[in-house]
N, C-alpha and C. Protein backbone atom coordinates (compact mmCIF):
# COMPACT_ATOMS: atom_id res chain seq x y z
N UNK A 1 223.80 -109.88 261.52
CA UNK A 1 223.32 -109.18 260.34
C UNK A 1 221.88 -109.58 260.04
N UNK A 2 221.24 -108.83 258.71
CA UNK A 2 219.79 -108.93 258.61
C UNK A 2 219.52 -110.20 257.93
N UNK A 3 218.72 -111.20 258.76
CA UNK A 3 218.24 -112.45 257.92
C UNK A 3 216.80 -112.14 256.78
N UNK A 4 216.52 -112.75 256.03
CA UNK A 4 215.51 -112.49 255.02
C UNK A 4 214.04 -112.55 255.94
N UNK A 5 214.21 -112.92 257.21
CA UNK A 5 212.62 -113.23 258.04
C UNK A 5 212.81 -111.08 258.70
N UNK A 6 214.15 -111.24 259.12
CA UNK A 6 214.04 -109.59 259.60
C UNK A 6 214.55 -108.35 258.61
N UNK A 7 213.97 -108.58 257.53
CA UNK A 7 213.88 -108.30 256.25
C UNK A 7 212.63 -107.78 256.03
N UNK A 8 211.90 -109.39 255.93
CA UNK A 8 210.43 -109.16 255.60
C UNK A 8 209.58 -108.33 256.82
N UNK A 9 210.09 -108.76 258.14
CA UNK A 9 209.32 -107.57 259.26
C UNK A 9 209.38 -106.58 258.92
N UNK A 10 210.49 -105.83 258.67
CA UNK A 10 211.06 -104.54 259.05
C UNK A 10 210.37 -103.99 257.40
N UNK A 11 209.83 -104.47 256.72
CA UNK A 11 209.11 -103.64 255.27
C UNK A 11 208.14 -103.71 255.85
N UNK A 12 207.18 -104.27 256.70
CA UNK A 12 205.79 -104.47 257.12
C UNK A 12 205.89 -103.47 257.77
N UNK A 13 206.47 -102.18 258.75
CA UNK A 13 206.38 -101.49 258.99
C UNK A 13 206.58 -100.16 258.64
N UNK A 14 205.87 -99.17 258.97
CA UNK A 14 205.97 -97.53 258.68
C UNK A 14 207.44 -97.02 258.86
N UNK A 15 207.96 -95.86 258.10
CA UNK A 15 208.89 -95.35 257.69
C UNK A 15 208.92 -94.47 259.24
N UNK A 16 209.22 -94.16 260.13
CA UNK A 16 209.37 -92.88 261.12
C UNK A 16 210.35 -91.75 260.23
N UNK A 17 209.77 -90.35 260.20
CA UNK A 17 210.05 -89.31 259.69
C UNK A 17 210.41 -88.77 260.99
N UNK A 18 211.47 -88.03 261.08
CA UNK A 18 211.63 -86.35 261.77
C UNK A 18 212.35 -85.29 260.83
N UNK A 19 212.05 -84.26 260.49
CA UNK A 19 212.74 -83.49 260.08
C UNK A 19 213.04 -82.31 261.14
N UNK A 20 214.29 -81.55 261.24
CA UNK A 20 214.68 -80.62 262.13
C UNK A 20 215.56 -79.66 261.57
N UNK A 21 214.52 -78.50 262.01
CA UNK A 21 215.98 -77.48 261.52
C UNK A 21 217.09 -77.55 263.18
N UNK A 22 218.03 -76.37 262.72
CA UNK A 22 218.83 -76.16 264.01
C UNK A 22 220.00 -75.18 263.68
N UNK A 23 220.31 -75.03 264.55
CA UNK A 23 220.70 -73.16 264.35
C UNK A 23 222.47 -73.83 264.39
N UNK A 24 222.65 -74.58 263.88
CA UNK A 24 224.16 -74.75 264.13
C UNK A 24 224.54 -75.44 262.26
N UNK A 25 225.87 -75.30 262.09
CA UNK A 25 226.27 -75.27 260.64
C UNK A 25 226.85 -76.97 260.85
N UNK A 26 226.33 -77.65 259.29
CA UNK A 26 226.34 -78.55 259.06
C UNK A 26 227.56 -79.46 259.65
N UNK A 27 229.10 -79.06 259.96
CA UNK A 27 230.21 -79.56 260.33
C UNK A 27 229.59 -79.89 261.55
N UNK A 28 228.91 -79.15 262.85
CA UNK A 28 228.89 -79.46 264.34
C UNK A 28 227.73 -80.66 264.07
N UNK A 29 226.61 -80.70 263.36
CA UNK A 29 225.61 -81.58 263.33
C UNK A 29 226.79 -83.02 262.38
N UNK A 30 227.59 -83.21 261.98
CA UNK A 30 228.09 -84.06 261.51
C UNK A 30 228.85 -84.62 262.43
N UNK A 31 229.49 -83.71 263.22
CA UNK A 31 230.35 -84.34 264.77
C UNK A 31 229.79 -85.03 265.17
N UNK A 32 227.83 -84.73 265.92
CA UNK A 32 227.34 -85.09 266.82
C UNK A 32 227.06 -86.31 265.65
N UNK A 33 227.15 -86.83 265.23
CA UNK A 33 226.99 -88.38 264.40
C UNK A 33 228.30 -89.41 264.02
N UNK A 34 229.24 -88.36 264.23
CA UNK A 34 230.49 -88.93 263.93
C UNK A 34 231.84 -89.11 264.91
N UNK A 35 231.31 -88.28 266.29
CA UNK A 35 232.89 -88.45 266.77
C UNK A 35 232.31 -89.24 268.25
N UNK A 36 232.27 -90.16 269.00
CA UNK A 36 231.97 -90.39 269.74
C UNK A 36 231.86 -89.40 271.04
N UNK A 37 232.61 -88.45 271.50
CA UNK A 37 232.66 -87.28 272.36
C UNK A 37 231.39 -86.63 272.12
N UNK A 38 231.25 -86.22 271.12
CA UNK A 38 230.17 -85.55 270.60
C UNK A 38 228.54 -86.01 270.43
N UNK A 39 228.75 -87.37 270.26
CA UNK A 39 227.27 -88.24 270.07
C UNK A 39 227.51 -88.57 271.70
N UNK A 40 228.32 -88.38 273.04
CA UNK A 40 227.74 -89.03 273.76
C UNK A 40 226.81 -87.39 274.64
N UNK A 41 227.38 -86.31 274.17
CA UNK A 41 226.48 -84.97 274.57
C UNK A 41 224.91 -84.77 274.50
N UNK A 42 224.72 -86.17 273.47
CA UNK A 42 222.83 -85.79 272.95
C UNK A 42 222.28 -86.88 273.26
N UNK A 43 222.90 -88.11 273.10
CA UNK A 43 222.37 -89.75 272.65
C UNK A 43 221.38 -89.95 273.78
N UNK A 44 220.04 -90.28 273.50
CA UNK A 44 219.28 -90.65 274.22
C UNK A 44 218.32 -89.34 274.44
N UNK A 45 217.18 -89.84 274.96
CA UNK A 45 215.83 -88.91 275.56
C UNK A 45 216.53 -87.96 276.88
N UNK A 46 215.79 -86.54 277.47
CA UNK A 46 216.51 -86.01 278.43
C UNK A 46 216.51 -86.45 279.65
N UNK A 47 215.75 -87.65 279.65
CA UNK A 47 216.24 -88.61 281.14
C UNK A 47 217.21 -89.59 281.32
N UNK A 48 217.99 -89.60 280.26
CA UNK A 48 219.08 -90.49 280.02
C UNK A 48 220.58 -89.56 279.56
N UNK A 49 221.84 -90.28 279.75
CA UNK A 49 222.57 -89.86 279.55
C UNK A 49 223.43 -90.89 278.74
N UNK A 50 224.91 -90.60 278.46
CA UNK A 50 225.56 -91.46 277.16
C UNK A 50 226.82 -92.02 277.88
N UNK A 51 227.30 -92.51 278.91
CA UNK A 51 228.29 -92.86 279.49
C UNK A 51 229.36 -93.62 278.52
N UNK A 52 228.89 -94.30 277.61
CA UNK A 52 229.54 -95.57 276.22
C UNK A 52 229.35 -94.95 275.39
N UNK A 53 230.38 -95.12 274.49
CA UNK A 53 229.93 -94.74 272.85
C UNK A 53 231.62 -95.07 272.15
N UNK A 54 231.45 -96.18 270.88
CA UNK A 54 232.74 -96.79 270.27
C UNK A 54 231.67 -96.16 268.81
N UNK A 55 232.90 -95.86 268.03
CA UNK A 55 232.38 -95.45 266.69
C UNK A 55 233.66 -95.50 265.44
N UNK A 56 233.19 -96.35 265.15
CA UNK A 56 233.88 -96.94 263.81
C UNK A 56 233.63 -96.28 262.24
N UNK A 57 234.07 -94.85 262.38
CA UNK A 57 232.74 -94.43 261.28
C UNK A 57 233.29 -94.41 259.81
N UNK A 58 233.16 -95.24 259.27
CA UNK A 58 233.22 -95.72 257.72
C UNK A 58 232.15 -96.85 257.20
N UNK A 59 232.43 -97.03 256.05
CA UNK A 59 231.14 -98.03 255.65
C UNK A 59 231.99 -99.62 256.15
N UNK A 60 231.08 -100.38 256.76
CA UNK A 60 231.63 -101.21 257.54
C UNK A 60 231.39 -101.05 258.84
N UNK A 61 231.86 -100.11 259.55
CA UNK A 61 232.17 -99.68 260.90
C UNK A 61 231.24 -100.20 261.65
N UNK A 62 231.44 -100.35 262.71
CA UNK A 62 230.94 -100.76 263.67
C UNK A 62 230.18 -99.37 265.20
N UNK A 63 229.42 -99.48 265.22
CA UNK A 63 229.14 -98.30 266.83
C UNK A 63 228.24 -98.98 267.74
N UNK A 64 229.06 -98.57 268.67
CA UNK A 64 228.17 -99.08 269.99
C UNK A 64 227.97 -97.96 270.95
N UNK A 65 226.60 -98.05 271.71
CA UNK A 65 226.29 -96.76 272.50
C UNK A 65 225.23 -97.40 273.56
N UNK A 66 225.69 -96.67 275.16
CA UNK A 66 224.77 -96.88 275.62
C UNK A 66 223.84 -95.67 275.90
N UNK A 67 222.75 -95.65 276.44
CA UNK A 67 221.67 -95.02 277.32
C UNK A 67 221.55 -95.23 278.66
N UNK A 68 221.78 -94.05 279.91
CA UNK A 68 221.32 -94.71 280.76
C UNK A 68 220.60 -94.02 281.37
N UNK A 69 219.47 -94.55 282.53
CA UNK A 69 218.57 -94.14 283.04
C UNK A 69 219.31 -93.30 283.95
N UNK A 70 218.94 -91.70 284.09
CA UNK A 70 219.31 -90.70 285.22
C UNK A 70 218.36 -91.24 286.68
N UNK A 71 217.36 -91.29 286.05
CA UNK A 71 216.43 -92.42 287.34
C UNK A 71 217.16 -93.48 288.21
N UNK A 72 217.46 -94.48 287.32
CA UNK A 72 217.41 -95.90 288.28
C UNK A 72 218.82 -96.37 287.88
N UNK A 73 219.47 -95.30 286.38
CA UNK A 73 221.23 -96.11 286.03
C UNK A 73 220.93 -97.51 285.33
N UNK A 74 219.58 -97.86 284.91
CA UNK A 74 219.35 -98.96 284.29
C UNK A 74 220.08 -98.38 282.61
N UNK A 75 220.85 -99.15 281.46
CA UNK A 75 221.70 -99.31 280.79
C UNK A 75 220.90 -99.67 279.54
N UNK A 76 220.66 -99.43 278.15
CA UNK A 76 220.25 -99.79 277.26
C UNK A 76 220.95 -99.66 276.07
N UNK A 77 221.75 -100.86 275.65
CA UNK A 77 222.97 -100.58 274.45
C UNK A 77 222.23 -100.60 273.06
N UNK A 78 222.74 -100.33 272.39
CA UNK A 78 222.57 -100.33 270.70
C UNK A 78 224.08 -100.49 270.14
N UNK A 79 223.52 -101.34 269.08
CA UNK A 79 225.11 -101.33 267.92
C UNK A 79 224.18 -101.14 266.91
N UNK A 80 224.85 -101.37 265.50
CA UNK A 80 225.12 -101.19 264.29
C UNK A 80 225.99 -101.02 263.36
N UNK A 81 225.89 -101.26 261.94
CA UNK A 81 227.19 -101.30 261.19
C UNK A 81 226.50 -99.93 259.94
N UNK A 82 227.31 -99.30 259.99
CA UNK A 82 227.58 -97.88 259.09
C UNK A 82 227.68 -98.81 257.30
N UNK A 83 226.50 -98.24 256.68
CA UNK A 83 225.95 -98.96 255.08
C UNK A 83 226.58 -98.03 254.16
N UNK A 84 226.44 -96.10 255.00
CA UNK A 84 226.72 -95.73 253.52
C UNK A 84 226.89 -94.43 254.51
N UNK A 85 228.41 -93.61 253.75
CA UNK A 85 228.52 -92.59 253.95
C UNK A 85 228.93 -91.60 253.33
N UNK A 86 227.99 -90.37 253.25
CA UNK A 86 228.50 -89.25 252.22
C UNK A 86 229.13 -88.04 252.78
N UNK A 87 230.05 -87.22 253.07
CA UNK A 87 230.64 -86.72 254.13
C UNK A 87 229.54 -85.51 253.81
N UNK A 88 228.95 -85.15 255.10
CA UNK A 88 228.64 -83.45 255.51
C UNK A 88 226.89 -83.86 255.16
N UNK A 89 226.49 -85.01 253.67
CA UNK A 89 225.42 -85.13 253.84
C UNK A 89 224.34 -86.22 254.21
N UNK A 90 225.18 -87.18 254.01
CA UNK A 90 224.13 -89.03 253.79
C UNK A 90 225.07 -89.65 255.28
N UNK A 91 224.34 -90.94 256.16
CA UNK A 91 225.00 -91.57 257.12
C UNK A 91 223.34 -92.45 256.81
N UNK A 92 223.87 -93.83 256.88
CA UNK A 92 222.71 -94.83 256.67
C UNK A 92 223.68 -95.76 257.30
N UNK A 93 223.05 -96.11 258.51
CA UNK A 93 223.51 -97.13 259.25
C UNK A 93 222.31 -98.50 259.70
N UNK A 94 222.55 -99.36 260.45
CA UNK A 94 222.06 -100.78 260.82
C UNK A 94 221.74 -100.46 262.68
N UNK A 95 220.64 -100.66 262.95
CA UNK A 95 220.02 -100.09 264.77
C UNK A 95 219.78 -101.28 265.05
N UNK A 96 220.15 -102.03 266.43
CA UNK A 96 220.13 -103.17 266.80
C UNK A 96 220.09 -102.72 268.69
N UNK A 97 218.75 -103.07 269.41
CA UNK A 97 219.46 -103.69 270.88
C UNK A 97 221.10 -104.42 270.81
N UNK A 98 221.23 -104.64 271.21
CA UNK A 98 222.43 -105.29 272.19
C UNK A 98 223.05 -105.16 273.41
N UNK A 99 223.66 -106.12 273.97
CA UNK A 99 224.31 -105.96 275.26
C UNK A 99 225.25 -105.34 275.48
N UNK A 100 226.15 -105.01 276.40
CA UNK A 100 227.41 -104.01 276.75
C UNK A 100 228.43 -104.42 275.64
N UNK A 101 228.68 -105.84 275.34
CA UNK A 101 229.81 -106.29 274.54
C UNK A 101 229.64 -106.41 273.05
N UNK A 102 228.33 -105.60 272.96
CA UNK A 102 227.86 -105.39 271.32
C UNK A 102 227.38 -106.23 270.59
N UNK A 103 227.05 -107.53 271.40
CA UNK A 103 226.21 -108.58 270.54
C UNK A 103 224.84 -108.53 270.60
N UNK A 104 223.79 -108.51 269.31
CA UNK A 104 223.02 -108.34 269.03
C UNK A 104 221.87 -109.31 269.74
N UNK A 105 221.10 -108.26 270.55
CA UNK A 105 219.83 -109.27 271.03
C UNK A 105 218.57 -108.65 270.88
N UNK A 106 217.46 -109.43 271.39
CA UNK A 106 216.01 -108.79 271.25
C UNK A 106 215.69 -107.82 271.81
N UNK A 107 214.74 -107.18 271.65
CA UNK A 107 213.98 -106.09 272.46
C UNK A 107 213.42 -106.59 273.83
N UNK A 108 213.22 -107.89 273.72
CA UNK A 108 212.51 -108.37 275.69
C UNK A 108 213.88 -108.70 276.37
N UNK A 109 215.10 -108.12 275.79
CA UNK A 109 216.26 -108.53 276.63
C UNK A 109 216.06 -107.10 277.86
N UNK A 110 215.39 -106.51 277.15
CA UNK A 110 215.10 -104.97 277.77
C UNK A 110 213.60 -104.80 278.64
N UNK A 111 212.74 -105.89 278.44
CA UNK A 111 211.82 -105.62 278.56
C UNK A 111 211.00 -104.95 277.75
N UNK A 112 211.36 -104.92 276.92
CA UNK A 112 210.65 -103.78 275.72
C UNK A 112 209.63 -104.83 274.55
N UNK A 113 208.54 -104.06 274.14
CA UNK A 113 207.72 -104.80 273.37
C UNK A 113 208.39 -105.76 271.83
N UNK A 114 207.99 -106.26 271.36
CA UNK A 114 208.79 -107.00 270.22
C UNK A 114 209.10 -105.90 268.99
N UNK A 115 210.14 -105.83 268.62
CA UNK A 115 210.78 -104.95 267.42
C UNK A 115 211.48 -105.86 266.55
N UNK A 116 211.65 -105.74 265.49
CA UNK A 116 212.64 -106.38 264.60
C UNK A 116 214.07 -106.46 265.08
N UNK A 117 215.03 -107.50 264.93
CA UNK A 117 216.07 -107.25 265.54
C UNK A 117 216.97 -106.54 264.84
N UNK A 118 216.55 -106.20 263.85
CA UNK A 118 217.49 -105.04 263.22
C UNK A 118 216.76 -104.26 262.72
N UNK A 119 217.02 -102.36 262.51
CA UNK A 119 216.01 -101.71 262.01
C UNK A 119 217.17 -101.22 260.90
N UNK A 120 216.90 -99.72 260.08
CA UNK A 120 217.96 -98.83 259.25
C UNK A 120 217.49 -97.52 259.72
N UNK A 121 218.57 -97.02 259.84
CA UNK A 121 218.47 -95.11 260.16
C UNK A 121 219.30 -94.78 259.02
N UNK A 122 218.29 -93.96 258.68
CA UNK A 122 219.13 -92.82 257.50
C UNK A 122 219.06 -91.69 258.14
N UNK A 123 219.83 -90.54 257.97
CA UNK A 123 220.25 -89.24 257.93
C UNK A 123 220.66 -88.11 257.33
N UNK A 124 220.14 -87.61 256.55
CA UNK A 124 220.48 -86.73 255.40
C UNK A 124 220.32 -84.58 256.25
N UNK A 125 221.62 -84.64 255.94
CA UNK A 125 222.03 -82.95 255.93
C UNK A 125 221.78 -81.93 255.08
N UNK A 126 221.01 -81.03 255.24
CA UNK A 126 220.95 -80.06 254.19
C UNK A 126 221.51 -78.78 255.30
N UNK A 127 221.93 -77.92 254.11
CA UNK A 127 222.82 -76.44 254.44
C UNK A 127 221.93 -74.98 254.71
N UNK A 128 221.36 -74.66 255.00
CA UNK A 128 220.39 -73.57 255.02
C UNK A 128 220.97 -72.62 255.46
N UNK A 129 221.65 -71.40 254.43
CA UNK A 129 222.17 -70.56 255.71
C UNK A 129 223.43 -71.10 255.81
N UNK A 130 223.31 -70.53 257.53
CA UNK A 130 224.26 -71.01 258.25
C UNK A 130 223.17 -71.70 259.15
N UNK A 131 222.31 -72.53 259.11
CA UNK A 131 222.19 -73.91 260.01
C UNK A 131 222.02 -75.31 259.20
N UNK A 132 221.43 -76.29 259.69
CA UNK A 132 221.33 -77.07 259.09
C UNK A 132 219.92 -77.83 259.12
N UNK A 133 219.29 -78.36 258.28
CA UNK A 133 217.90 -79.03 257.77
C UNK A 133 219.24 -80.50 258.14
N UNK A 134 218.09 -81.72 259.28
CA UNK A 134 218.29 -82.71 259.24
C UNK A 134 216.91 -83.38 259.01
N UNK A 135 216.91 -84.75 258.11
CA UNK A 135 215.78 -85.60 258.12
C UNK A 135 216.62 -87.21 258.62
N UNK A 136 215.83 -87.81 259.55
CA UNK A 136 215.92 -88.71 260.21
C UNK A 136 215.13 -89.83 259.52
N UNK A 137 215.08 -90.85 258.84
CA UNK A 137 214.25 -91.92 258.41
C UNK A 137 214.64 -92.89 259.28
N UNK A 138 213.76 -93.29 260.21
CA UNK A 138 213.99 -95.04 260.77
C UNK A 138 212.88 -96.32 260.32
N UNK A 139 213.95 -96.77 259.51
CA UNK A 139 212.64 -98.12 258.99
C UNK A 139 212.86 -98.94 259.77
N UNK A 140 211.58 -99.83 259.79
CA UNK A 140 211.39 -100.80 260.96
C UNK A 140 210.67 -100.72 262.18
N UNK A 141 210.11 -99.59 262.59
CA UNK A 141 209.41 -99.62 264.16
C UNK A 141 208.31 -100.01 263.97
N UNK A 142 207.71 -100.93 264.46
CA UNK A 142 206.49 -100.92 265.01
C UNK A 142 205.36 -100.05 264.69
N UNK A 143 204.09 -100.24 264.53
CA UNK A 143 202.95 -98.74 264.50
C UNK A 143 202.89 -98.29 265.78
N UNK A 144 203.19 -99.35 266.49
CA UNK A 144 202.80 -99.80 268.14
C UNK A 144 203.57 -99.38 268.74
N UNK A 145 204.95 -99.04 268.33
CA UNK A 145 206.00 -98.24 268.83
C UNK A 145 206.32 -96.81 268.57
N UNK A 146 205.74 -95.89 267.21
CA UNK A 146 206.29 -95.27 266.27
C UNK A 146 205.98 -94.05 267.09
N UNK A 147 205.32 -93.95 268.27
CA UNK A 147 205.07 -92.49 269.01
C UNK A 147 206.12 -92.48 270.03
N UNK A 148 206.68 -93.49 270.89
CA UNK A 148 207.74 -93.73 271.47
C UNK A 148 208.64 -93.19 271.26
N UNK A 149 209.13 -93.95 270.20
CA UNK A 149 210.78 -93.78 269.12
C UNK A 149 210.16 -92.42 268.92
N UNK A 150 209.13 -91.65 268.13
CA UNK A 150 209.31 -90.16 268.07
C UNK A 150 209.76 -89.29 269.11
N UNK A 151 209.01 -89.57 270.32
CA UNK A 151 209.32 -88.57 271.38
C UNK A 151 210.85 -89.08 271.81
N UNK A 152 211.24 -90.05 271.48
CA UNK A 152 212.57 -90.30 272.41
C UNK A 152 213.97 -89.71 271.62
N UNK A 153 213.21 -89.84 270.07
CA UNK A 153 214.29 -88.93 269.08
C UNK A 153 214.06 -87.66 269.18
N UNK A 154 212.85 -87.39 269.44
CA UNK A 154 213.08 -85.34 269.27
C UNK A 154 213.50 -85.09 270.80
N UNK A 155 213.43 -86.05 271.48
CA UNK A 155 213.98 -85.48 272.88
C UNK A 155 215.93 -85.59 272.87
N UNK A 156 216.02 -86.40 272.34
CA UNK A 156 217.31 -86.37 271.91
C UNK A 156 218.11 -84.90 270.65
N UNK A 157 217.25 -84.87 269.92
CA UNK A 157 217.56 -83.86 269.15
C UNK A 157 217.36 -82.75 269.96
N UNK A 158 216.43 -82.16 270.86
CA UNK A 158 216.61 -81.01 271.71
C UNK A 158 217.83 -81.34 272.61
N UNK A 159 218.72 -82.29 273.06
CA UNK A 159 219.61 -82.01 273.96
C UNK A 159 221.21 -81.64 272.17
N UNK A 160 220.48 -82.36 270.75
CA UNK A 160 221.44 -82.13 269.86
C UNK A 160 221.72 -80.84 269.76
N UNK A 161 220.59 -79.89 269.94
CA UNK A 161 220.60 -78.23 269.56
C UNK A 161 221.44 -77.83 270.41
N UNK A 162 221.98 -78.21 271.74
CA UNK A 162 222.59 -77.14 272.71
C UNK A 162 224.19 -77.74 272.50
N UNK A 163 224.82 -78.81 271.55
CA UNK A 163 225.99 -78.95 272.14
C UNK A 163 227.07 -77.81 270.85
């Protein structure tokens, strides 16, 4: 869980925004966040695929997911624990590296530049129609990271539009 040192990082950094429309009604965009089958159809950029995915989805819960490289099959897990859930509109969860068995490690376990070891994703649903307005907030990245994490989430959200 978050110590008061990865506390104080994770406010030192910029808010990452995405907002997205999408031509599908709020229930299918709530699957792809809530049923593991469904989050493993999008999870990750379009050079990766979702082979893992455990989802505990209540406040408490626990999820674990991997990424893997279509390239090389190299493996990149994430957990987190689910903070707050409003059905159809709010999901505010806890983003953490970790290993296959869901324990929480650094970003150079990956090779990856230094990140906080814990970040927060919020997710909020709006109804338009018949599609749905999503906004994505991730606190915690890096400035140094924050073009990365963009392209790797809207590349993920374009594989979200087709399931």
């Amino acid at each position: 869980m978050k110590t008061e040192n990865d506390s104080s990082i994770a406010t030192m950094h910029k808010e990452l925004t995405i907002t997205r429309a999408f031509n599908l009604p709020v229930a299918t965009i709530w699957k792809a966040w809530s049923e593991p089958e469904s989050f493993k159809k999008w999870w990750g950029p379009k050079e990766y695929d979702c082979p893992s995915c455990s989802i505990d989805f209540r406040p408490g819960g626990k999820y674990l997911a991997s990424m893997r490289s279509k390239k090389d099959g190299t493996e990149v897990w994430s957990t987190g624990y689910y903070t707050e859930i409003i059905p159809q509109q709010k999901i505010v969860y806890t983003d953490s590296f970790a290993d296959s068995n869901g324990n929480i490690v650094e970003s150079g376990y990956y090779k990856m530049p230094a990140m906080p070891v814990e970040t927060e994703v919020t997710i909020t649903l709006e109804k338009a129609d018949s599609n749905t307005i999503m906004t994505l907030r991730h606190k915690g990245i890096p400035e140094e990271m924050q073009d990365d994490c963009r392209k790797g989430w809207k590349s993920s959200f374009d594989k979200m539009a087709t399931i």
